[in-house]
Protein backbone atom coordinates (compact mmCIF):
# COMPACT_ATOMS: atom_id res chain seq x y z
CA UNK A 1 253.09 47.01 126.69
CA UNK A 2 252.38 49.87 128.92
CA UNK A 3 252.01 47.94 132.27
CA UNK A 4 252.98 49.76 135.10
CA UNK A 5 253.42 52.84 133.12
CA UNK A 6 250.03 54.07 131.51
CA UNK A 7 247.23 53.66 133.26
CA UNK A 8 245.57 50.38 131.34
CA UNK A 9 241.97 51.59 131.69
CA UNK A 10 242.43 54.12 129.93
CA UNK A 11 243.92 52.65 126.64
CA UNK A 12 241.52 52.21 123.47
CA UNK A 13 242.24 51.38 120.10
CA UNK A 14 242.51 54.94 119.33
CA UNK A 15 244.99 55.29 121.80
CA UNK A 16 247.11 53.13 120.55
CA UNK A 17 246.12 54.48 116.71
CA UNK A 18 247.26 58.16 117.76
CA UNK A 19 250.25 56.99 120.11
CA UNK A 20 251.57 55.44 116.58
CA UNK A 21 251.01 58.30 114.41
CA UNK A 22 252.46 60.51 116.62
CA UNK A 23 255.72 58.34 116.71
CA UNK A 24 255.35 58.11 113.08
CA UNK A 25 255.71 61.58 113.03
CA UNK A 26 258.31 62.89 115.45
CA UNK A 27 260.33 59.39 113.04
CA UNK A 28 259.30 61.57 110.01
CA UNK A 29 260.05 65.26 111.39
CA UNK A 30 263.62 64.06 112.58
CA UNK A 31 264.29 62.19 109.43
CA UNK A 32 263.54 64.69 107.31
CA UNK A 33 265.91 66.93 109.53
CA UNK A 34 268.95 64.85 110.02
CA UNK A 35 268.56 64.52 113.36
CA UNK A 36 269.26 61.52 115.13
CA UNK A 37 266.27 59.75 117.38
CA UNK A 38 265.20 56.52 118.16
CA UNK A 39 262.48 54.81 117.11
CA UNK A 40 261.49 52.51 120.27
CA UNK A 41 261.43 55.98 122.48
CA UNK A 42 259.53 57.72 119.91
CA UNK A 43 256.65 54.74 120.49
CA UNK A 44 257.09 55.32 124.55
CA UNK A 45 256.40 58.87 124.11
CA UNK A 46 253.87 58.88 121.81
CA UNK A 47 252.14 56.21 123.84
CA UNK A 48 252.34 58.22 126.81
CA UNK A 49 251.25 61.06 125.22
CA UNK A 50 248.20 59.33 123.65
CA UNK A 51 247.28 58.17 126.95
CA UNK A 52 248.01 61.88 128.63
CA UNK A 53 245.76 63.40 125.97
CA UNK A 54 242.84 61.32 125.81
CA UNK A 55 242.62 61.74 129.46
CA UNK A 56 242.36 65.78 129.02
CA UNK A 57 240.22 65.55 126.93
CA UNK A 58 237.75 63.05 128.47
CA UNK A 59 238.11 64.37 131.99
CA UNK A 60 239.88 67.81 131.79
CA UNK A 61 243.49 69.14 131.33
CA UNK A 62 243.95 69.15 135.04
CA UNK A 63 243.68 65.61 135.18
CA UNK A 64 246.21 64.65 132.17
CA UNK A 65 248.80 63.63 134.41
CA UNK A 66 246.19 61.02 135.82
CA UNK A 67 247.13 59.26 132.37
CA UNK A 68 250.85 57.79 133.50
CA UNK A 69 251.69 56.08 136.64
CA UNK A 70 254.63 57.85 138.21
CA UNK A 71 253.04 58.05 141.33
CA UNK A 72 251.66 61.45 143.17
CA UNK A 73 253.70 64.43 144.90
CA UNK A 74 257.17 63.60 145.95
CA UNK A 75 257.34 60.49 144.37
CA UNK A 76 256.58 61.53 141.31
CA UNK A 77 259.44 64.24 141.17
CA UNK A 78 261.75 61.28 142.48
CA UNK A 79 260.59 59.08 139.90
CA UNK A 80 261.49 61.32 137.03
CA UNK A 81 264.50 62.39 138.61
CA UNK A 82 266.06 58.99 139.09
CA UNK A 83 264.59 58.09 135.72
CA UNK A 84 267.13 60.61 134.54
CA UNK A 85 270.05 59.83 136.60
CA UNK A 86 269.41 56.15 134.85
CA UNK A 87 269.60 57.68 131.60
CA UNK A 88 272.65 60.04 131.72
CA UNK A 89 270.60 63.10 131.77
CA UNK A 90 271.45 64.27 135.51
């Protein structure tokens, strides 16, 4: 998992450890407030936060985008942006 959308070098065992407590938590935090969420996104995001994080804090918060590949300039804004259009949120 993660191929072609976190940078693989990056990813430790404590990666993954925090990417699943932090979906285990967002799970928990919507739970407990009725609010409806999925579980397989909460996983994506907290894996792509993991991976964002551990690169600030090994090589700097400028560099925590350096964690996902999305590409660089341009592409990156067109990436998210048809990424959106895909999912209904455009």
């Amino acid at each position: 998992m993660g191929k072609g959308f976190v940078n693989l070098s990056l990813v430790t065992p404590w990666v993954i450890l925090r990417a699943l407590l932090g979906a285990i938590t967002w799970d928990l935090i919507t739970w407990w407030l009725g609010l409806p969420t999925s579980s397989s996104h909460a996983l994506i995001g907290g894996y792509a936060g993991a991976a964002m994080a551990h690169v600030a804090w090994t090589k700097g918060f400028q560099h925590t985008l350096e964690g996902l590949i999305v590409g660089s300039g341009p592409s990156r804004c067109c990436s998210f942006s048809r990424a959106a259009d895909r999912h209904g949120f455009a």
